[in-house]
PDB file of N, CA and C in Angstrom:
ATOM      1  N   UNK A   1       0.834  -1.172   0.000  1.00  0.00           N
ATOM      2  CA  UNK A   1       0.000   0.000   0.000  1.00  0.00           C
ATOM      3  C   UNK A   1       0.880   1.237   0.000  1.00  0.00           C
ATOM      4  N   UNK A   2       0.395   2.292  -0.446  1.00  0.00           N
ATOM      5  CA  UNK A   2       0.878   3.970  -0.326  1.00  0.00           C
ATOM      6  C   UNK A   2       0.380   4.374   1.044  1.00  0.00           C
ATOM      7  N   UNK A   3       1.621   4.907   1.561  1.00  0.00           N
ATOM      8  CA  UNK A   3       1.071   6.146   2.756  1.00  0.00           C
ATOM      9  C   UNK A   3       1.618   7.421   2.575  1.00  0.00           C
ATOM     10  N   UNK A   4       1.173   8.113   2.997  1.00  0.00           N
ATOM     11  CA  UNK A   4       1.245   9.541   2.796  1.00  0.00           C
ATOM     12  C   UNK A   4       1.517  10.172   4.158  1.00  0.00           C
ATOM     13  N   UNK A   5       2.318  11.044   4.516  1.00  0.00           N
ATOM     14  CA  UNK A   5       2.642  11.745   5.693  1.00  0.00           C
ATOM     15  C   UNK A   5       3.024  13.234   5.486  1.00  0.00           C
ATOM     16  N   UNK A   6       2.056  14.086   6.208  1.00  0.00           N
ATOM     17  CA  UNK A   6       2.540  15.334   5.875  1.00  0.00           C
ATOM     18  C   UNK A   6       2.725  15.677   7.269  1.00  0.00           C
ATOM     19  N   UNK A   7       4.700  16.902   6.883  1.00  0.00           N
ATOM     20  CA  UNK A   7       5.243  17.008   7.672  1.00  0.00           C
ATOM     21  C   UNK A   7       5.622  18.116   7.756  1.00  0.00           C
ATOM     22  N   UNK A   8       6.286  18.358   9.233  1.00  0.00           N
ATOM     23  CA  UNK A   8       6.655  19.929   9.392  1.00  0.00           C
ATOM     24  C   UNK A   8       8.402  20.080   9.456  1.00  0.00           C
ATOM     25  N   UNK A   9       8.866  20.885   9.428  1.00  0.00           N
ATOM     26  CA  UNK A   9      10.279  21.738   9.147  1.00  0.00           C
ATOM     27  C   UNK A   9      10.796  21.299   7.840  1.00  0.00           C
ATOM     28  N   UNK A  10      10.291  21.071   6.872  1.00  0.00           N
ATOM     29  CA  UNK A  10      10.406  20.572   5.167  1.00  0.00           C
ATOM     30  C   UNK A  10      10.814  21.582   4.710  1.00  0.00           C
ATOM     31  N   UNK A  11      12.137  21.885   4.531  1.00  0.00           N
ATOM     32  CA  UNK A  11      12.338  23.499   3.968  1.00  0.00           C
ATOM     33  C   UNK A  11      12.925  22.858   2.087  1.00  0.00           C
ATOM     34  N   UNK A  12      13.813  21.667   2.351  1.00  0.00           N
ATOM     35  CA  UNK A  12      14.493  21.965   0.508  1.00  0.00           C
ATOM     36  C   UNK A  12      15.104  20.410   0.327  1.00  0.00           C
ATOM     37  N   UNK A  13      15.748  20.340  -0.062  1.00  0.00           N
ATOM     38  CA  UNK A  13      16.128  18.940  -0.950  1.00  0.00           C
ATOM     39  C   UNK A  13      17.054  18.383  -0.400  1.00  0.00           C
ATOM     40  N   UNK A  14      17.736  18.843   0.533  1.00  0.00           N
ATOM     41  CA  UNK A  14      18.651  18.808   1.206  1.00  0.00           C
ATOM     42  C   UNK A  14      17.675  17.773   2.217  1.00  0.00           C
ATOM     43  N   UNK A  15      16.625  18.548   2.968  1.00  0.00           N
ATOM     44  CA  UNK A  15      16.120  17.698   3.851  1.00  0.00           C
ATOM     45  C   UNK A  15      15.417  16.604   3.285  1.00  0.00           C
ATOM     46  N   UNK A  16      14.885  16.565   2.095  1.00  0.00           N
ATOM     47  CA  UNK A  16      14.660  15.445   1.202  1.00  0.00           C
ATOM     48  C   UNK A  16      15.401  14.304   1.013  1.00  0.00           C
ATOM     49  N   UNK A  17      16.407  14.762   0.384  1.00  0.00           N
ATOM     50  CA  UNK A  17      17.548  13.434   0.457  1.00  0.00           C
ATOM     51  C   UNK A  17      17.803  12.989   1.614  1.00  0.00           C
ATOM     52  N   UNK A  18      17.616  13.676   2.819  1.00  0.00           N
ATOM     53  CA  UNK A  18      18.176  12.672   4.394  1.00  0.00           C
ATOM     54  C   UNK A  18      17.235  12.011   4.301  1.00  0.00           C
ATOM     55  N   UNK A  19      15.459  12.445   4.457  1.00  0.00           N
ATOM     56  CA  UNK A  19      14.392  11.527   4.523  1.00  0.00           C
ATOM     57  C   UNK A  19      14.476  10.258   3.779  1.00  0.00           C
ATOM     58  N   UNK A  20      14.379  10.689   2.756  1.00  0.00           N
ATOM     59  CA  UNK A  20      14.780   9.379   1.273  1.00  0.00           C
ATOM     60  C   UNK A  20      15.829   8.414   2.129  1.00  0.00           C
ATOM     61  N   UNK A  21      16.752   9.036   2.197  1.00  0.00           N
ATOM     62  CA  UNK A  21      17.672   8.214   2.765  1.00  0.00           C
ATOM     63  C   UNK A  21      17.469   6.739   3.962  1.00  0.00           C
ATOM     64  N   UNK A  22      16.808   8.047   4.963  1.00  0.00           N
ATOM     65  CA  UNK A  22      16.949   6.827   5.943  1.00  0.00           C
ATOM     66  C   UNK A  22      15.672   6.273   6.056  1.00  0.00           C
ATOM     67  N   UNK A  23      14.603   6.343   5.730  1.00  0.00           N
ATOM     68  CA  UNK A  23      13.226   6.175   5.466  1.00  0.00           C
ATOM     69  C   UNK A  23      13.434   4.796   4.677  1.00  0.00           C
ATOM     70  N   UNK A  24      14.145   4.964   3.657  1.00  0.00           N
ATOM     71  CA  UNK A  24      14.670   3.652   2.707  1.00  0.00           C
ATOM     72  C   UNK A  24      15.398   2.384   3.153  1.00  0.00           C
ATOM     73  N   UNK A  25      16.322   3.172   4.640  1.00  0.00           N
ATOM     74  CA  UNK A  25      17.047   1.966   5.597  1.00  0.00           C
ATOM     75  C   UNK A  25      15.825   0.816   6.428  1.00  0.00           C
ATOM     76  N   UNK A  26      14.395   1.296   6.279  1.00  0.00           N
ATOM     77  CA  UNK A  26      13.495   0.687   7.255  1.00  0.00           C
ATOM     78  C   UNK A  26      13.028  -0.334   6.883  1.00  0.00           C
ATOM     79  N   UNK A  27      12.989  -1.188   7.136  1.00  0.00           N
ATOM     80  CA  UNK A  27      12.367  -2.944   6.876  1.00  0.00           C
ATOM     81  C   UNK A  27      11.298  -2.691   6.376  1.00  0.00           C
ATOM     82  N   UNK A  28      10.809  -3.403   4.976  1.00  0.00           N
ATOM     83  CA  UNK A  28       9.472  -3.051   4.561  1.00  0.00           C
ATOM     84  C   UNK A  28       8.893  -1.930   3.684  1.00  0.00           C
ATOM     85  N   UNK A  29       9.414  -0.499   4.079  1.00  0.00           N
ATOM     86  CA  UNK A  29       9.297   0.688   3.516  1.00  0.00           C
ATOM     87  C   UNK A  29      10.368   1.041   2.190  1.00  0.00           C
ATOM     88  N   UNK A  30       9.652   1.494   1.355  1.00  0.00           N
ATOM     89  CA  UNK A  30      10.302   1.374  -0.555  1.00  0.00           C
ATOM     90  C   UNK A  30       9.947   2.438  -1.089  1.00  0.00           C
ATOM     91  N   UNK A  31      10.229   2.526  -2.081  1.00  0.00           N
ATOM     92  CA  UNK A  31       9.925   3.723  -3.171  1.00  0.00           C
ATOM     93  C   UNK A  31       9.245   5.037  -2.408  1.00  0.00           C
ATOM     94  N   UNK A  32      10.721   6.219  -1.787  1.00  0.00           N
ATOM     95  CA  UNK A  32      10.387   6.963  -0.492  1.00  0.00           C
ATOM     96  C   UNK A  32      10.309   8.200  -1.438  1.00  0.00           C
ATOM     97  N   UNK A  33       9.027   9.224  -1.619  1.00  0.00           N
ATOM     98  CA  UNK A  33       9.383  10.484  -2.138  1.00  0.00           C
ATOM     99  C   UNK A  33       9.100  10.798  -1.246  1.00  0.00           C
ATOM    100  N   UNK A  34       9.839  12.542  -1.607  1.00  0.00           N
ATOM    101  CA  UNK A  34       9.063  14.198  -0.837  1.00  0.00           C
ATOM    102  C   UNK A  34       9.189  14.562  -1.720  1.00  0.00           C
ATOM    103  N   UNK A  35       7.496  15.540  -0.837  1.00  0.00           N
ATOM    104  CA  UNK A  35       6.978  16.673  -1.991  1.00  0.00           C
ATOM    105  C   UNK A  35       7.408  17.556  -1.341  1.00  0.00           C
ATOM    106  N   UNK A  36       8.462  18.881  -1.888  1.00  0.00           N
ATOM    107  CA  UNK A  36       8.749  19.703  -0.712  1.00  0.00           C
ATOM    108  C   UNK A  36       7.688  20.854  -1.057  1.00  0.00           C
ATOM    109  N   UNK A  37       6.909  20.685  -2.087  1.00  0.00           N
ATOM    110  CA  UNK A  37       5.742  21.562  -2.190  1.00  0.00           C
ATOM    111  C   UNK A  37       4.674  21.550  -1.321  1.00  0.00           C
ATOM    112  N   UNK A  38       4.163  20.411  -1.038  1.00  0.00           N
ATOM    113  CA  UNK A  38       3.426  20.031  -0.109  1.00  0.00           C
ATOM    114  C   UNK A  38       3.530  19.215   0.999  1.00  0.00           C
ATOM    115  N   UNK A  39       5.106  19.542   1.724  1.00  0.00           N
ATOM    116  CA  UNK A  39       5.375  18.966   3.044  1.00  0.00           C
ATOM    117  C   UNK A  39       5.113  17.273   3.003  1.00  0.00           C
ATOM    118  N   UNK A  40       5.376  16.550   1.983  1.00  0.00           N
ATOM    119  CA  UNK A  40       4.964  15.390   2.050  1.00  0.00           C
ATOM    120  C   UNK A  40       5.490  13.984   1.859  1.00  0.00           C
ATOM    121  N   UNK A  41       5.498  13.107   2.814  1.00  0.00           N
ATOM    122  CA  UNK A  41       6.224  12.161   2.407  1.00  0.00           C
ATOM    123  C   UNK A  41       5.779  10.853   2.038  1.00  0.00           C
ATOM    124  N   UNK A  42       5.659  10.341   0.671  1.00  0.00           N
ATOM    125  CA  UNK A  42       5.109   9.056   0.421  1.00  0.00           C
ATOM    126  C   UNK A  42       5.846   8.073   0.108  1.00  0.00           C
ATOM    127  N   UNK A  43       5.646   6.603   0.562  1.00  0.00           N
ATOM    128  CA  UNK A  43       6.294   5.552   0.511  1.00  0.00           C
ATOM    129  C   UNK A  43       5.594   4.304   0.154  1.00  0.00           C
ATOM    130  N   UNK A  44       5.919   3.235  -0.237  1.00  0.00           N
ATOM    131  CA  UNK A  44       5.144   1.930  -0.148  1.00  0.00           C
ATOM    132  C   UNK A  44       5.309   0.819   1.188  1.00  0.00           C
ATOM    133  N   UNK A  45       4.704   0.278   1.587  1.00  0.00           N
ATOM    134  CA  UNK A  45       4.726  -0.378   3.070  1.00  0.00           C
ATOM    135  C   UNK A  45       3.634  -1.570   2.983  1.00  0.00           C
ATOM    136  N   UNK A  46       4.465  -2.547   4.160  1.00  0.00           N
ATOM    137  CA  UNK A  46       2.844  -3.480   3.430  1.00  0.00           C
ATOM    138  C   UNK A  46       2.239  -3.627   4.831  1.00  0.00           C
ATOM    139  N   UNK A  47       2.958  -2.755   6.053  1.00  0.00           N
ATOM    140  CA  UNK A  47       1.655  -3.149   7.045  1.00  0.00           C
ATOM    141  C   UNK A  47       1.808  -1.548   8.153  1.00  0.00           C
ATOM    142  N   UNK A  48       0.754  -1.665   8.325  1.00  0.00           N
ATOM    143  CA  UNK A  48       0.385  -0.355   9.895  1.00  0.00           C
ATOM    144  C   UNK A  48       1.610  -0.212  10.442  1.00  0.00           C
ATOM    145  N   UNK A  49       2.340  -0.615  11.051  1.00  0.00           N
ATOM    146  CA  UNK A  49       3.632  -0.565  12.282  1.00  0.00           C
ATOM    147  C   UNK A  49       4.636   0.330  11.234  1.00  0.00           C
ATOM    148  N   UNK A  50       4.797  -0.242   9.885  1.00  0.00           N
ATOM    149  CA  UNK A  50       5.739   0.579   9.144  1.00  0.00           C
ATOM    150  C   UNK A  50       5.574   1.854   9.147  1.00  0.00           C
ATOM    151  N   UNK A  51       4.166   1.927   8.937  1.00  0.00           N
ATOM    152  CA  UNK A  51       4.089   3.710   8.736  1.00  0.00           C
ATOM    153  C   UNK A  51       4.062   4.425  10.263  1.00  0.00           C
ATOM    154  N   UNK A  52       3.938   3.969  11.230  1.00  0.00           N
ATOM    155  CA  UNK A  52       4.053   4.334  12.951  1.00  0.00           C
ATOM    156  C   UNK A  52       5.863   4.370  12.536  1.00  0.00           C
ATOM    157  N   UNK A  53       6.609   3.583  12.622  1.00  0.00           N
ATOM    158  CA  UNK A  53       8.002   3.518  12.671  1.00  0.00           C
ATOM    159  C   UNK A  53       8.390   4.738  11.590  1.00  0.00           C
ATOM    160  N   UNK A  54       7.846   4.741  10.757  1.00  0.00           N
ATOM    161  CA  UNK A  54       8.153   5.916   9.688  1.00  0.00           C
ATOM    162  C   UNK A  54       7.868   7.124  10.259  1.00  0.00           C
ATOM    163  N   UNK A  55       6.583   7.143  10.897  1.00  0.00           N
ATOM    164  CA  UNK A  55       6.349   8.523  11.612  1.00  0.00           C
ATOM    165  C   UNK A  55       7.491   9.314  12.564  1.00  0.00           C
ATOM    166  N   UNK A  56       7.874   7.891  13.326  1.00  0.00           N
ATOM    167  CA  UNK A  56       8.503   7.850  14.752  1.00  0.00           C
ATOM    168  C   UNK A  56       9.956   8.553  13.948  1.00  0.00           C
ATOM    169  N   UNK A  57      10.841   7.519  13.150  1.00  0.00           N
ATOM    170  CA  UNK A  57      12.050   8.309  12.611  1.00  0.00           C
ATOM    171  C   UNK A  57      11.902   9.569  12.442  1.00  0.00           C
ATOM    172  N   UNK A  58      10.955  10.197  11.405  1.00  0.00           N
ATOM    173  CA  UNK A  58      10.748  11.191  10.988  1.00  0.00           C
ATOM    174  C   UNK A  58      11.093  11.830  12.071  1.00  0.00           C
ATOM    175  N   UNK A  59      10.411  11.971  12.789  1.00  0.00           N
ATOM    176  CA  UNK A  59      10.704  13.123  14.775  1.00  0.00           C
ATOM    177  C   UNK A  59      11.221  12.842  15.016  1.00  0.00           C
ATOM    178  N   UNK A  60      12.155  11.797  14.460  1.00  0.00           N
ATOM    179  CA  UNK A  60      13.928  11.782  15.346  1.00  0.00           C
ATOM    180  C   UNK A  60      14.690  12.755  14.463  1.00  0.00           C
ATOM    181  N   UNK A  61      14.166  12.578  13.567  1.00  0.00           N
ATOM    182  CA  UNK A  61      15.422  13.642  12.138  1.00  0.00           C
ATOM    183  C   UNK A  61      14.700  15.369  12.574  1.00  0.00           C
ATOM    184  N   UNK A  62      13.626  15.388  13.272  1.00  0.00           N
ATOM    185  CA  UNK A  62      13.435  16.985  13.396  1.00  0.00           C
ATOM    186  C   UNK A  62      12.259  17.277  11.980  1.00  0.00           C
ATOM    187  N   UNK A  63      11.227  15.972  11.515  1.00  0.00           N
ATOM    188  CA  UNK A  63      10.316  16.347  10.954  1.00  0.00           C
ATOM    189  C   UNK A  63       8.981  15.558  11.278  1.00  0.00           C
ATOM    190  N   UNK A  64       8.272  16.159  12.466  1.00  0.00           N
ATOM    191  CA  UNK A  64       7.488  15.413  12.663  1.00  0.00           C
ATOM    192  C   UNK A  64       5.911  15.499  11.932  1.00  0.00           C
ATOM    193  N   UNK A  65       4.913  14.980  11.803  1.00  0.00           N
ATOM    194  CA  UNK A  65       3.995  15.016  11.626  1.00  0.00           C
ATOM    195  C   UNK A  65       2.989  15.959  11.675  1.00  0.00           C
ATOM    196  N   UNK A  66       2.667  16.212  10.722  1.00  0.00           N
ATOM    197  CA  UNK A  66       1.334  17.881  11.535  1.00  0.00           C
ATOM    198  C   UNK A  66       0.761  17.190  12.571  1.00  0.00           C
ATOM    199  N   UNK A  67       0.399  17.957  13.195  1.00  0.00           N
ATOM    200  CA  UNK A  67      -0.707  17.477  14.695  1.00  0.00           C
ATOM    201  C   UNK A  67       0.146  17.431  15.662  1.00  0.00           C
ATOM    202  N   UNK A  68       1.610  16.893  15.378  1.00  0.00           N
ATOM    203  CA  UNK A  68       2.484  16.247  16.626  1.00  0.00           C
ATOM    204  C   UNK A  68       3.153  17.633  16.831  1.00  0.00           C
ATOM    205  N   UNK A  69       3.777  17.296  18.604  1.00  0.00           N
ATOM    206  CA  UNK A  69       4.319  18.734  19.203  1.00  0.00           C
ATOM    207  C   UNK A  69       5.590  19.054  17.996  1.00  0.00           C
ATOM    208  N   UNK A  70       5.905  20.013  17.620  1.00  0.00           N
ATOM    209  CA  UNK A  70       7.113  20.295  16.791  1.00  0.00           C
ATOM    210  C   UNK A  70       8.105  21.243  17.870  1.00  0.00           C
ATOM    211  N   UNK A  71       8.363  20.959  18.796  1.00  0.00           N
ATOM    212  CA  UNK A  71       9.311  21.888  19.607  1.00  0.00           C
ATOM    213  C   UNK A  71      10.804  22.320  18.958  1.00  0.00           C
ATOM    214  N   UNK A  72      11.056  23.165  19.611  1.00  0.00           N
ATOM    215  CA  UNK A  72      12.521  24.160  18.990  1.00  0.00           C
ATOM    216  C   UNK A  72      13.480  22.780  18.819  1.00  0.00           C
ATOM    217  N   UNK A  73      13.954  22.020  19.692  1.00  0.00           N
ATOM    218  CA  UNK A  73      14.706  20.808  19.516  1.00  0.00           C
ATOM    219  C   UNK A  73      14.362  20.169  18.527  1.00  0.00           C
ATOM    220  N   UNK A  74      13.168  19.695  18.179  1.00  0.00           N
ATOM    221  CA  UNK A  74      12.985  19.004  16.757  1.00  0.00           C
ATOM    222  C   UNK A  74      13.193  20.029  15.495  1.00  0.00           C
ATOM    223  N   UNK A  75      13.391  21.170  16.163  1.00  0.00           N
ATOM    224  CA  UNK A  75      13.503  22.432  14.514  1.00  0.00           C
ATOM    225  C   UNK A  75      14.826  22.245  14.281  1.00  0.00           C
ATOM    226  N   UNK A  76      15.408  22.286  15.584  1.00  0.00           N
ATOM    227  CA  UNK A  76      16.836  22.276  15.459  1.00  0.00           C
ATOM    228  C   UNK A  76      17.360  21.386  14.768  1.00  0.00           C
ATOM    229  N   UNK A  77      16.954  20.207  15.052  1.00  0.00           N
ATOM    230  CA  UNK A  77      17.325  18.573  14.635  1.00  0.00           C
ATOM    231  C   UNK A  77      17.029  18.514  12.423  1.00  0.00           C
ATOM    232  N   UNK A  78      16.040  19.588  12.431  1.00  0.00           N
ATOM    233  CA  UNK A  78      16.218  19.462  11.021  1.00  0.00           C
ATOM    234  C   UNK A  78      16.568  20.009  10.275  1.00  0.00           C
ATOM    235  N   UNK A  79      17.277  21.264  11.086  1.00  0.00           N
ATOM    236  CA  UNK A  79      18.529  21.895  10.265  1.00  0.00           C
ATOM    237  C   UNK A  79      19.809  21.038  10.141  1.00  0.00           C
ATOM    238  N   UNK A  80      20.009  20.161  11.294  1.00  0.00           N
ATOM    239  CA  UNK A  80      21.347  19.628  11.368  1.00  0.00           C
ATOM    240  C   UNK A  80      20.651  18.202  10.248  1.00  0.00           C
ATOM    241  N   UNK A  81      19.543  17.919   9.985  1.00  0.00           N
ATOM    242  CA  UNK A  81      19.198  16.803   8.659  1.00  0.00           C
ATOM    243  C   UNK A  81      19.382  16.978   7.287  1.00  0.00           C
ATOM    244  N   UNK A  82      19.196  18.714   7.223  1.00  0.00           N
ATOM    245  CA  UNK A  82      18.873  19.361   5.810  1.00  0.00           C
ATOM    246  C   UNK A  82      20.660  19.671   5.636  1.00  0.00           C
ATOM    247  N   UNK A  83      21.375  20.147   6.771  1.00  0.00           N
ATOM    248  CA  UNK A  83      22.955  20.501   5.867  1.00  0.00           C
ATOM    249  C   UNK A  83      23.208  18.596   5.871  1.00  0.00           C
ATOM    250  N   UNK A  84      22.931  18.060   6.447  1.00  0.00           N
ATOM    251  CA  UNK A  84      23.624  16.667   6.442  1.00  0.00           C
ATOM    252  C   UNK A  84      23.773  16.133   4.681  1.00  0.00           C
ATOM    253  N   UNK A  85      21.610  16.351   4.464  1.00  0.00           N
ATOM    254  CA  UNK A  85      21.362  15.790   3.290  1.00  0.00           C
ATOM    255  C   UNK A  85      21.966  16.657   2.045  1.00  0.00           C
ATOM    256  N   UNK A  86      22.513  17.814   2.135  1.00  0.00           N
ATOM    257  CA  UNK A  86      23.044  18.522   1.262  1.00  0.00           C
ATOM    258  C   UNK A  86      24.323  18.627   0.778  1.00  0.00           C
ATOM    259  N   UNK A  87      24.882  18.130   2.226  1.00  0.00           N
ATOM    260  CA  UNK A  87      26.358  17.442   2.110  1.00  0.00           C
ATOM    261  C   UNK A  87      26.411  16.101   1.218  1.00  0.00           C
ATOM    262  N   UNK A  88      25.275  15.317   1.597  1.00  0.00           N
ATOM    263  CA  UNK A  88      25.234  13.784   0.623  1.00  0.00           C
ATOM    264  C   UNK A  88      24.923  13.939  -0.684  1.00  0.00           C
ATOM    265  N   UNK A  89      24.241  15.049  -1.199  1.00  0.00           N
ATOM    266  CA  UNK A  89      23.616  14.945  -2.231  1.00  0.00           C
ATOM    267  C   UNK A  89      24.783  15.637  -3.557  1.00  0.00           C
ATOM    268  N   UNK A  90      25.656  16.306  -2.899  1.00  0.00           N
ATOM    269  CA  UNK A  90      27.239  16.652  -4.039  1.00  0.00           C
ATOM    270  C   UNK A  90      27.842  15.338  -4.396  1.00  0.00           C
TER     271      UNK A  90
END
């Protein structure tokens, strides 16, 4: 199945490629875009827990979920994701 996750501190491609990245390391979870137009991250998964574990990473990298608390520490966390992914992506 497709899930869809829309997320907060999504600024550029930089933070794209980290998502892609480690989103892709997760058992189960495949073919990872972002839309950085529309804060969004879609993947293929074949059961419920994947997309909870997908959520969960996400707010470790500093992009959590609309609805979920987004505190200054998770803003922080996705500046230090977005130079990471910008460094990988040269």
């Amino acid at each position: 199945m497709t899930s869809t996750l829309e997320i907060q501190n999504l600024k550029c491609g930089g933070c794209a490629h980290t998502i892609i990245n480690k989103l892709n390391s997760l058992e189960g979870i495949q073919k990872v875009s972002v839309d950085t137009e529309t804060n969004t991250v879609s993947f293929e998964n074949e059961r419920a827990d994947q997309v909870k574990a997908a959520a969960d990473l996400l707010s470790k990298l500093g992009y959590p979920v609309n609805g979920d608390v987004n505190s200054i520490g998770k803003k922080a966390k996705s500046f230090v994701s977005c130079a990471i992914g910008r460094m990988g992506k040269s």
